[in-house]
PDB file of N, CA and C in Angstrom:
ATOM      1  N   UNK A   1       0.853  -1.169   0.000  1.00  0.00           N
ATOM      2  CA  UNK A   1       0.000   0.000   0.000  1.00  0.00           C
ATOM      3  C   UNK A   1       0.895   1.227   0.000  1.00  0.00           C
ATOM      4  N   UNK A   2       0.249   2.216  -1.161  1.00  0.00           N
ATOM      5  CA  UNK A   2       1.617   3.445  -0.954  1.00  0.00           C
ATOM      6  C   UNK A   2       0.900   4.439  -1.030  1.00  0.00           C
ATOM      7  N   UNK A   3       1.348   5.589   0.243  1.00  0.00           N
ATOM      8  CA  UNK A   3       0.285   6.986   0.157  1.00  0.00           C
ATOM      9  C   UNK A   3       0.572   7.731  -0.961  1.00  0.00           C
ATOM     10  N   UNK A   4      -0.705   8.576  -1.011  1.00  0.00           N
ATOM     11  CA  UNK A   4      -0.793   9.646  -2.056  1.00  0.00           C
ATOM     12  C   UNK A   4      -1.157  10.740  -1.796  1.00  0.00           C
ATOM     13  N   UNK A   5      -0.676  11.996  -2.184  1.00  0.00           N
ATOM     14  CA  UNK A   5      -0.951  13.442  -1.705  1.00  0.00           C
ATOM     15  C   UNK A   5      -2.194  13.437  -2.073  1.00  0.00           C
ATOM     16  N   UNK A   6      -3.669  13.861  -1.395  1.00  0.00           N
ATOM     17  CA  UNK A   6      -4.422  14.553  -1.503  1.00  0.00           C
ATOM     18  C   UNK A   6      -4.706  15.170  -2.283  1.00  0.00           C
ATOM     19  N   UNK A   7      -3.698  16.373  -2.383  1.00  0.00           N
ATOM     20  CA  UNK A   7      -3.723  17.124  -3.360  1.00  0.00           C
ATOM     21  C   UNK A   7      -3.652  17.207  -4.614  1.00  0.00           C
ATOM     22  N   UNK A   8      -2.648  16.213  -4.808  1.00  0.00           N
ATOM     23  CA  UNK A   8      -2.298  15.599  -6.154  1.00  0.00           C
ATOM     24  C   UNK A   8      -3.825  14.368  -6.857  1.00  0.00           C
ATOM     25  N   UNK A   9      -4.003  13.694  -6.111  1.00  0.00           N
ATOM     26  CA  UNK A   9      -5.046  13.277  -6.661  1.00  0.00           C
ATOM     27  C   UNK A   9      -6.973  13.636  -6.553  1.00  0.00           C
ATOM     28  N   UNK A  10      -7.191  14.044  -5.310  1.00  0.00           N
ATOM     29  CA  UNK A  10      -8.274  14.902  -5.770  1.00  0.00           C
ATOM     30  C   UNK A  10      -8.918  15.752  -6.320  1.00  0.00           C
ATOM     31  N   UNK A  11     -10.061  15.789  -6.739  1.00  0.00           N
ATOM     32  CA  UNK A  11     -10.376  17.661  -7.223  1.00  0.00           C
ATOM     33  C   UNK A  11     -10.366  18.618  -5.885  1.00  0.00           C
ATOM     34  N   UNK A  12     -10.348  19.565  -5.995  1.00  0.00           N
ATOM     35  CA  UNK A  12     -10.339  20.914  -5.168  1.00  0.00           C
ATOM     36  C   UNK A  12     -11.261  20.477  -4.195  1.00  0.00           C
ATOM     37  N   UNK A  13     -12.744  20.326  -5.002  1.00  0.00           N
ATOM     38  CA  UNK A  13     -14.018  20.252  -4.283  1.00  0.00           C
ATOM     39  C   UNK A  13     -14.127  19.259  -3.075  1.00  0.00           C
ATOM     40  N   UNK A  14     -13.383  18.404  -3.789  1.00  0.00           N
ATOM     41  CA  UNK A  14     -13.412  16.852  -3.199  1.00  0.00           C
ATOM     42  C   UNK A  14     -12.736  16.587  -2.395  1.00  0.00           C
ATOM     43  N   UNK A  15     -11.512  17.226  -2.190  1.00  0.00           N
ATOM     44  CA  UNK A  15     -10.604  17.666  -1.294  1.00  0.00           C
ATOM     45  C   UNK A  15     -11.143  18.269   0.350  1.00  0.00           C
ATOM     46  N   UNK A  16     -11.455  19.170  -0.827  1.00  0.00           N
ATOM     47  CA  UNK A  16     -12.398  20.471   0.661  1.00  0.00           C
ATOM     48  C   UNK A  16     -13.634  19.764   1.503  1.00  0.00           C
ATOM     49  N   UNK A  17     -14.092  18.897   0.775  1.00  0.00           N
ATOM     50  CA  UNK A  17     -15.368  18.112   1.641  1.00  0.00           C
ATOM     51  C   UNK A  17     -14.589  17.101   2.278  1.00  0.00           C
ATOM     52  N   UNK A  18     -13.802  16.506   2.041  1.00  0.00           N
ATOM     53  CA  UNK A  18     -13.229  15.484   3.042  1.00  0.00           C
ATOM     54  C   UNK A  18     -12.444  16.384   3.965  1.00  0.00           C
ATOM     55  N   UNK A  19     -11.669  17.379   3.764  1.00  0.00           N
ATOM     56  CA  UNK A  19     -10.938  18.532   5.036  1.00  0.00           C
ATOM     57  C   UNK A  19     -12.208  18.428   5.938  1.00  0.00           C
ATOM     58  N   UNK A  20     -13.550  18.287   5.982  1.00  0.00           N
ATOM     59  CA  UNK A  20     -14.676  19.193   7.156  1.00  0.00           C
ATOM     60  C   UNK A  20     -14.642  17.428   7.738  1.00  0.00           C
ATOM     61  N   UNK A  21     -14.520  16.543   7.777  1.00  0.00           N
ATOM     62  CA  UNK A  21     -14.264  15.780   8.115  1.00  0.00           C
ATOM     63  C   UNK A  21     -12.748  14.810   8.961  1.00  0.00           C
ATOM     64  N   UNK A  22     -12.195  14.935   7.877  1.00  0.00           N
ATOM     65  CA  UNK A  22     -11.535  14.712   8.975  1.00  0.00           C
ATOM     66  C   UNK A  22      -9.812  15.856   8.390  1.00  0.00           C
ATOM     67  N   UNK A  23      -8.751  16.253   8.759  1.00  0.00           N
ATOM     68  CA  UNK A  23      -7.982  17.124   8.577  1.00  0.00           C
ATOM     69  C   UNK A  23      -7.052  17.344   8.958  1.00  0.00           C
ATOM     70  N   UNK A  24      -6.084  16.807   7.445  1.00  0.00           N
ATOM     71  CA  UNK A  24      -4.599  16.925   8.496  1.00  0.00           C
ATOM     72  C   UNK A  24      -4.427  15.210   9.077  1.00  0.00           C
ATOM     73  N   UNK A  25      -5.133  14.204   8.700  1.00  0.00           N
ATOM     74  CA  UNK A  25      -4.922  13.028   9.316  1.00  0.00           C
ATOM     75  C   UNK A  25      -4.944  12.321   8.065  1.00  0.00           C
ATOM     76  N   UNK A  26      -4.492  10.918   8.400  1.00  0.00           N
ATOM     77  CA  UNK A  26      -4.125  10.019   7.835  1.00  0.00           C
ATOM     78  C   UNK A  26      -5.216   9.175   7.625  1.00  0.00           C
ATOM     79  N   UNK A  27      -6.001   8.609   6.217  1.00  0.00           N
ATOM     80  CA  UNK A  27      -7.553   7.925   5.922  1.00  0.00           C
ATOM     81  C   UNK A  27      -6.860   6.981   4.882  1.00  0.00           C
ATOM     82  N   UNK A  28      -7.579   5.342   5.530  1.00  0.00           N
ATOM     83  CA  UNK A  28      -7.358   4.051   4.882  1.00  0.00           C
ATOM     84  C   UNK A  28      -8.606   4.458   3.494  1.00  0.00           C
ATOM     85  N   UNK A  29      -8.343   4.182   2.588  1.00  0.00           N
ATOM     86  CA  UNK A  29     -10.011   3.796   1.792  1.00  0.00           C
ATOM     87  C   UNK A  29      -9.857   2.725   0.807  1.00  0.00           C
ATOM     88  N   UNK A  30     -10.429   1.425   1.596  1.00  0.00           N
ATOM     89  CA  UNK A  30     -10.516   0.381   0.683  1.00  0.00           C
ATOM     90  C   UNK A  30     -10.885   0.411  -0.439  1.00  0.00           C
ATOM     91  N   UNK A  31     -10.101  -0.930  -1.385  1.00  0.00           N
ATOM     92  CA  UNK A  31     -10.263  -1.058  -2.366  1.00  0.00           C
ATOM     93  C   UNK A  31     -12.136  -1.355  -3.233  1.00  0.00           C
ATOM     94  N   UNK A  32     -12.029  -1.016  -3.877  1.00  0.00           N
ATOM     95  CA  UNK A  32     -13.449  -1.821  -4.667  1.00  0.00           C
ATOM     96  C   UNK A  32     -13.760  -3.064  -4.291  1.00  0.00           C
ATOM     97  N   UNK A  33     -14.906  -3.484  -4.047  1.00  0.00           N
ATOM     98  CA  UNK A  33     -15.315  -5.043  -4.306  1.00  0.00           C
ATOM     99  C   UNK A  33     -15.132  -5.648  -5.119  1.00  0.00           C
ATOM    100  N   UNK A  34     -15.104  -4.803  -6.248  1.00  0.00           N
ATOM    101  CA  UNK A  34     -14.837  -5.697  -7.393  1.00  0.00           C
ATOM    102  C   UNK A  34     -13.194  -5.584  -8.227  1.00  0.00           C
ATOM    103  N   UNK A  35     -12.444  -5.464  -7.475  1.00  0.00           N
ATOM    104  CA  UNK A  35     -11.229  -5.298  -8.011  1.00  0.00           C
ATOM    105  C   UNK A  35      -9.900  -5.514  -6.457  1.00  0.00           C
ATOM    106  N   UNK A  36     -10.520  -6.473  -5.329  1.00  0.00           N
ATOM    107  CA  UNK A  36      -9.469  -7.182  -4.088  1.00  0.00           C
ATOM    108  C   UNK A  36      -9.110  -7.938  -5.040  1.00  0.00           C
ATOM    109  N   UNK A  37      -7.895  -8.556  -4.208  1.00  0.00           N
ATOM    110  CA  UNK A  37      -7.350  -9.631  -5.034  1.00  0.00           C
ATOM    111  C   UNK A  37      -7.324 -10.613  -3.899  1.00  0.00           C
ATOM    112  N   UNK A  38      -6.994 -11.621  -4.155  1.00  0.00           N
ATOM    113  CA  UNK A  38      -7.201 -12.608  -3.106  1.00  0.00           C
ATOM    114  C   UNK A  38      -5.605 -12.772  -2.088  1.00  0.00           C
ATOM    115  N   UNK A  39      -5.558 -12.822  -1.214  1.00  0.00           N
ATOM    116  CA  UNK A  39      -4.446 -13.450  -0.397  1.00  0.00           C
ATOM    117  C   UNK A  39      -3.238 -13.964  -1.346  1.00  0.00           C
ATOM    118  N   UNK A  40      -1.985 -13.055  -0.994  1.00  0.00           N
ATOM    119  CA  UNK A  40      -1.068 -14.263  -1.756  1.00  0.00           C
ATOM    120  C   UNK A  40      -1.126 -13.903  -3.362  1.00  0.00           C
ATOM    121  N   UNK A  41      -1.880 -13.202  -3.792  1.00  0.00           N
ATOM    122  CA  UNK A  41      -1.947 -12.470  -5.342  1.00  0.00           C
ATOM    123  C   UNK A  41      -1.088 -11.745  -5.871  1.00  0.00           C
ATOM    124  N   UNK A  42       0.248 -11.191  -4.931  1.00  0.00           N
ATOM    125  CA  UNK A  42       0.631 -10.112  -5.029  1.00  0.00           C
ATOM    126  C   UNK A  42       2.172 -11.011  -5.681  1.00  0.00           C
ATOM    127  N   UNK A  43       1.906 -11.435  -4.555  1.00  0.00           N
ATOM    128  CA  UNK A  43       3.625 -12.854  -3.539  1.00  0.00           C
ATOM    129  C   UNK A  43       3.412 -13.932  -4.359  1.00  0.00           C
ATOM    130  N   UNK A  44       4.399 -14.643  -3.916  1.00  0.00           N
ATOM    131  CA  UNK A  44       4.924 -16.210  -4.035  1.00  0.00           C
ATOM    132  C   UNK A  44       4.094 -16.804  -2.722  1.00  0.00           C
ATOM    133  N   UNK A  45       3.914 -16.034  -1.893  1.00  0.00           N
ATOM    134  CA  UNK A  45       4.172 -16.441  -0.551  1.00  0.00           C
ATOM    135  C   UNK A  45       2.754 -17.858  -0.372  1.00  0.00           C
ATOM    136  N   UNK A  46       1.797 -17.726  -1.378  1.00  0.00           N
ATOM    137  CA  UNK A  46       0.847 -18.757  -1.208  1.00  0.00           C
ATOM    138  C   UNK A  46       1.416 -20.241  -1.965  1.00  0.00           C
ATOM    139  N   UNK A  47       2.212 -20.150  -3.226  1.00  0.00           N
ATOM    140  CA  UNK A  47       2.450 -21.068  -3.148  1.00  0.00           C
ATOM    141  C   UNK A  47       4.288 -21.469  -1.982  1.00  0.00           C
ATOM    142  N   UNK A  48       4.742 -20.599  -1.419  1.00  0.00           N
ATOM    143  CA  UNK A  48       5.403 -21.073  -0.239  1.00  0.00           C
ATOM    144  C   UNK A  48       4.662 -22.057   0.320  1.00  0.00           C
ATOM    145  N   UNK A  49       4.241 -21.411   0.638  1.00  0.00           N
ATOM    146  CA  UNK A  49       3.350 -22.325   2.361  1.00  0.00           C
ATOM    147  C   UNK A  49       2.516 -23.218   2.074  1.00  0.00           C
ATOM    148  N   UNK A  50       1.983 -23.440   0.364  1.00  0.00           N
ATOM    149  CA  UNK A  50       1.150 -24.862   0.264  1.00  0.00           C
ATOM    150  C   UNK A  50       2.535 -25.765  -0.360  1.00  0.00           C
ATOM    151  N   UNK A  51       3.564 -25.717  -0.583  1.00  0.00           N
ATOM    152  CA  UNK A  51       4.648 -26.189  -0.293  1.00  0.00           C
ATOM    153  C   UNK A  51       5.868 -26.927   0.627  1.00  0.00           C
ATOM    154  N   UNK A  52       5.317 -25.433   1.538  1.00  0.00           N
ATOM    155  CA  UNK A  52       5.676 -26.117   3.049  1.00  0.00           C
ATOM    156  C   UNK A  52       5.128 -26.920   3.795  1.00  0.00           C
ATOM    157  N   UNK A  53       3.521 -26.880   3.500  1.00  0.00           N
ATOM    158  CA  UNK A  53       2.453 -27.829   4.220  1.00  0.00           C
ATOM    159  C   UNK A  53       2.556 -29.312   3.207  1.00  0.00           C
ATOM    160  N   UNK A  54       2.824 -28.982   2.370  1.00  0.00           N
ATOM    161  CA  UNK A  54       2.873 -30.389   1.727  1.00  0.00           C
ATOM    162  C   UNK A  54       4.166 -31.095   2.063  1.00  0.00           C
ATOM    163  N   UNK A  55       5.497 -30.734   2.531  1.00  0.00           N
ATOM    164  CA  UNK A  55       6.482 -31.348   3.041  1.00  0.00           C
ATOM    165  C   UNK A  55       5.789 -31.838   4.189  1.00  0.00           C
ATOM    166  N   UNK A  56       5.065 -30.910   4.947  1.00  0.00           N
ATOM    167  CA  UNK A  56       4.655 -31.559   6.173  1.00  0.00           C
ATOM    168  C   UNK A  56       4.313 -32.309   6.839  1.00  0.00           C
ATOM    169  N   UNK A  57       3.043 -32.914   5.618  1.00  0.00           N
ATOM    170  CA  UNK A  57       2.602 -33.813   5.336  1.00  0.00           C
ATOM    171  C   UNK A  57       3.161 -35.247   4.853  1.00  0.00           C
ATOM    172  N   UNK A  58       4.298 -34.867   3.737  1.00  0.00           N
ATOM    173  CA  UNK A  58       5.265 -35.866   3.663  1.00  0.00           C
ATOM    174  C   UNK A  58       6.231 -36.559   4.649  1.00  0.00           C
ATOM    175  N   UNK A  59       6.505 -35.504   5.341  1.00  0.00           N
ATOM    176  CA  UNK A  59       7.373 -36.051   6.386  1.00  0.00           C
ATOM    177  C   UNK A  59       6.617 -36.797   7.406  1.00  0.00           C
ATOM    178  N   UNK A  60       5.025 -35.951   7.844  1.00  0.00           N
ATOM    179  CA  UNK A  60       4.658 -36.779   8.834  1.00  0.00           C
ATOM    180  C   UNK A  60       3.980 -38.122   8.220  1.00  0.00           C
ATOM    181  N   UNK A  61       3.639 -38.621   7.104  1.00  0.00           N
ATOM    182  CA  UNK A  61       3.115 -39.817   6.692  1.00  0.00           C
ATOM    183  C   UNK A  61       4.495 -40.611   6.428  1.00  0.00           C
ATOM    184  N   UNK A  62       6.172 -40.373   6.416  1.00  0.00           N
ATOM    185  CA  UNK A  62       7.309 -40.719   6.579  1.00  0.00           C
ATOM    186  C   UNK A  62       7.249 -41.418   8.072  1.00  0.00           C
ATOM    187  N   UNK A  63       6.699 -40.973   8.462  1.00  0.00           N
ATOM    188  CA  UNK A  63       6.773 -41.642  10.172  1.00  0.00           C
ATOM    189  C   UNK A  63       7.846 -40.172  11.000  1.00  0.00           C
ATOM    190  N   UNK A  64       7.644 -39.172  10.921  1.00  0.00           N
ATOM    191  CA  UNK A  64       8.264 -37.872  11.308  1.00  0.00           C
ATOM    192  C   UNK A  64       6.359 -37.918  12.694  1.00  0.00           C
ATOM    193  N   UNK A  65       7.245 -37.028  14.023  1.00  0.00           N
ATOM    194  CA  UNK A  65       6.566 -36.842  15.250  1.00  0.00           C
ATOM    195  C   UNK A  65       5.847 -35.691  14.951  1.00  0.00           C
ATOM    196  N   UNK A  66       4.701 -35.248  15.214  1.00  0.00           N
ATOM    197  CA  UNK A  66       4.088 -34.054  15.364  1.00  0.00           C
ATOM    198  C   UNK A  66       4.981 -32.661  15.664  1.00  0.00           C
ATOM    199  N   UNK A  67       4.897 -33.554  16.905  1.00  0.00           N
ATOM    200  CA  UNK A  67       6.574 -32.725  17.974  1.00  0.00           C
ATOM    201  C   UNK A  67       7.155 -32.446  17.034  1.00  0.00           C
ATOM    202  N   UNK A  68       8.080 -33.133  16.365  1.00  0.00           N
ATOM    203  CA  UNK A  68       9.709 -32.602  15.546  1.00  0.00           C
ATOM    204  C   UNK A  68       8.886 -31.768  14.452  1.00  0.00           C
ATOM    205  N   UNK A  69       7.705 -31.755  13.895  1.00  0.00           N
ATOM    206  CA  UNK A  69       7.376 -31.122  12.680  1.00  0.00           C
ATOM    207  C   UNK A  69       7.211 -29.655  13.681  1.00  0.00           C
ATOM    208  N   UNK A  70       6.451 -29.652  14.417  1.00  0.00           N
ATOM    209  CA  UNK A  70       6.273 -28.103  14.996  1.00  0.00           C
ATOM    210  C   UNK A  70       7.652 -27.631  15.375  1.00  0.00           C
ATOM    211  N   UNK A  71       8.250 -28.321  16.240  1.00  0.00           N
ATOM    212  CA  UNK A  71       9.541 -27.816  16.434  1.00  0.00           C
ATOM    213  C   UNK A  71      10.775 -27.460  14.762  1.00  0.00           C
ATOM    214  N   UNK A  72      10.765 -28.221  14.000  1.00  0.00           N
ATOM    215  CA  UNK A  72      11.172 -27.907  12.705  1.00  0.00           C
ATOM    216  C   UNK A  72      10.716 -26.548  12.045  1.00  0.00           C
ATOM    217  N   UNK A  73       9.325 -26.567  11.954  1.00  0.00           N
ATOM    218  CA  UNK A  73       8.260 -25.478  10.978  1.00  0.00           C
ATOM    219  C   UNK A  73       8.209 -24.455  12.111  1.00  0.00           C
ATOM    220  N   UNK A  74       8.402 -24.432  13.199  1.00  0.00           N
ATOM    221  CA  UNK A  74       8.493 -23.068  14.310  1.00  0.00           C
ATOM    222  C   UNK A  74       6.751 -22.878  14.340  1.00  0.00           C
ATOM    223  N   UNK A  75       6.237 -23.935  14.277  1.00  0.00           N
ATOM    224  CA  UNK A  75       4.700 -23.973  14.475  1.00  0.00           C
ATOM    225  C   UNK A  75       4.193 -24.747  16.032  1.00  0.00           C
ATOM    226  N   UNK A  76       3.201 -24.666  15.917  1.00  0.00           N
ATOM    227  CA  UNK A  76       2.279 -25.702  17.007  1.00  0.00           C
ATOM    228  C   UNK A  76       1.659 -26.547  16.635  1.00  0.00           C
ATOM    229  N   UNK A  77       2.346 -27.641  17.635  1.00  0.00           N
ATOM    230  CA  UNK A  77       1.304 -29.337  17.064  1.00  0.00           C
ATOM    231  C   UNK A  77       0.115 -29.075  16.605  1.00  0.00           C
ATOM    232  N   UNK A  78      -0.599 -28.023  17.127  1.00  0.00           N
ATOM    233  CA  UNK A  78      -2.380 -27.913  16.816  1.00  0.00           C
ATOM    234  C   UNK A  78      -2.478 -27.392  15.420  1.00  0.00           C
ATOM    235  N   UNK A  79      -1.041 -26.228  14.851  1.00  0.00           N
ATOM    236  CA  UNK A  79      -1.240 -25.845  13.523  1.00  0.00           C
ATOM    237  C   UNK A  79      -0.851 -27.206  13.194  1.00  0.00           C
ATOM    238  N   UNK A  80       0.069 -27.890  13.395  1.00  0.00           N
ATOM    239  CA  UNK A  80       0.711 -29.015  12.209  1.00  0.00           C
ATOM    240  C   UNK A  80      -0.529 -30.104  11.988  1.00  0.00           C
ATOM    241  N   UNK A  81      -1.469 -30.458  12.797  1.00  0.00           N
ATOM    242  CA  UNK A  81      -2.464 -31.320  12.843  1.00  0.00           C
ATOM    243  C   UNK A  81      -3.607 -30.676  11.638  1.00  0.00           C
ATOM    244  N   UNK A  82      -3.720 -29.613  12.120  1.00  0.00           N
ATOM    245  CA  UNK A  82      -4.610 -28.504  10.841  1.00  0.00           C
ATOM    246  C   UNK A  82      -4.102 -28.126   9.487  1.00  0.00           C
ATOM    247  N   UNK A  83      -2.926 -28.644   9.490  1.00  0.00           N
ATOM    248  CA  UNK A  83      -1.794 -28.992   8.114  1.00  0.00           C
ATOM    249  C   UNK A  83      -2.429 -29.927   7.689  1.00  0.00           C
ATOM    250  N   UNK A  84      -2.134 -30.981   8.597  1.00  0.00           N
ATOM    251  CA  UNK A  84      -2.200 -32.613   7.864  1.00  0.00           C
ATOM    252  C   UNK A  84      -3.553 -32.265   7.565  1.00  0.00           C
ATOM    253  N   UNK A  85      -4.330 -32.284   8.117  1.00  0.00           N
ATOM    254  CA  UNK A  85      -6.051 -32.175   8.036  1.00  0.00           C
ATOM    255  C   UNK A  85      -6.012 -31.447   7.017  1.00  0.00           C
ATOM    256  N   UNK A  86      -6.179 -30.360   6.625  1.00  0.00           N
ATOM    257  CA  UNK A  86      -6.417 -29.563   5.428  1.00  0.00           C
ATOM    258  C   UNK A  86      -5.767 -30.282   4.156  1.00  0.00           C
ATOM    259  N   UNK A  87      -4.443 -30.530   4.378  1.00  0.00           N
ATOM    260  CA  UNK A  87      -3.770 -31.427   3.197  1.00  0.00           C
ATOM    261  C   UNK A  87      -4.129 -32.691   2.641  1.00  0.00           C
ATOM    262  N   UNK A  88      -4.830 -33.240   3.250  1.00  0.00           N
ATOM    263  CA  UNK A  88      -5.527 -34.621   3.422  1.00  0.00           C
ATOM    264  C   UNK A  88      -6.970 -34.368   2.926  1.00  0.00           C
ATOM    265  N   UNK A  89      -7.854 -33.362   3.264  1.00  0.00           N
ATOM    266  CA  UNK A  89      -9.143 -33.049   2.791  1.00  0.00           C
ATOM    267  C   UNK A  89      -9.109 -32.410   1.255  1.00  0.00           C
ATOM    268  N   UNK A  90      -7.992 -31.906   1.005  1.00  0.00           N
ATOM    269  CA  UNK A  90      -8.181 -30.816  -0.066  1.00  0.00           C
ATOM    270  C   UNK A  90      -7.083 -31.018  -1.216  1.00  0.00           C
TER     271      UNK A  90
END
């Protein structure tokens, strides 16, 4: 996300009606509904981690401990179980 002067992109008018509101501060304004992108759209980073969950999975159907996978992945047995589970359903 990268700011933009006000000034530079509004009209005058449009400007001046958002000043009586709020002024001098800093305003999020989400994107369109029809133009989010989904998680991970931007990045690599989604197929990372269905990568990483699929080792996870490999290792633990290898005969690898819950334990050593959380301790390995810097996760919690309860995420690594919700690994296998999701990887296994989907």
């Amino acid at each position: 996300m990268g700011y933009k002067k006000a000034n530079d992109v509004l009209p005058q008018h449009l400007l001046s009606a958002v000043q009586q509101y709020i002024d001098g501060e800093y305003m999020y304004i989400p994107r369109k509904e029809d133009s989010k992108l989904p998680w991970g759209a931007n990045t690599d980073t989604r197929n990372i981690v269905k990568a990483r969950n699929r080792e996870i999975l490999d290792k633990r159907l290898a005969g690898c401990s819950v334990g050593d996978l959380a301790e390995e992945y810097f996760l919690s047995e309860k995420a690594i179980y919700k690994i296998i589970n999701a990887c296994k359903n989907g």
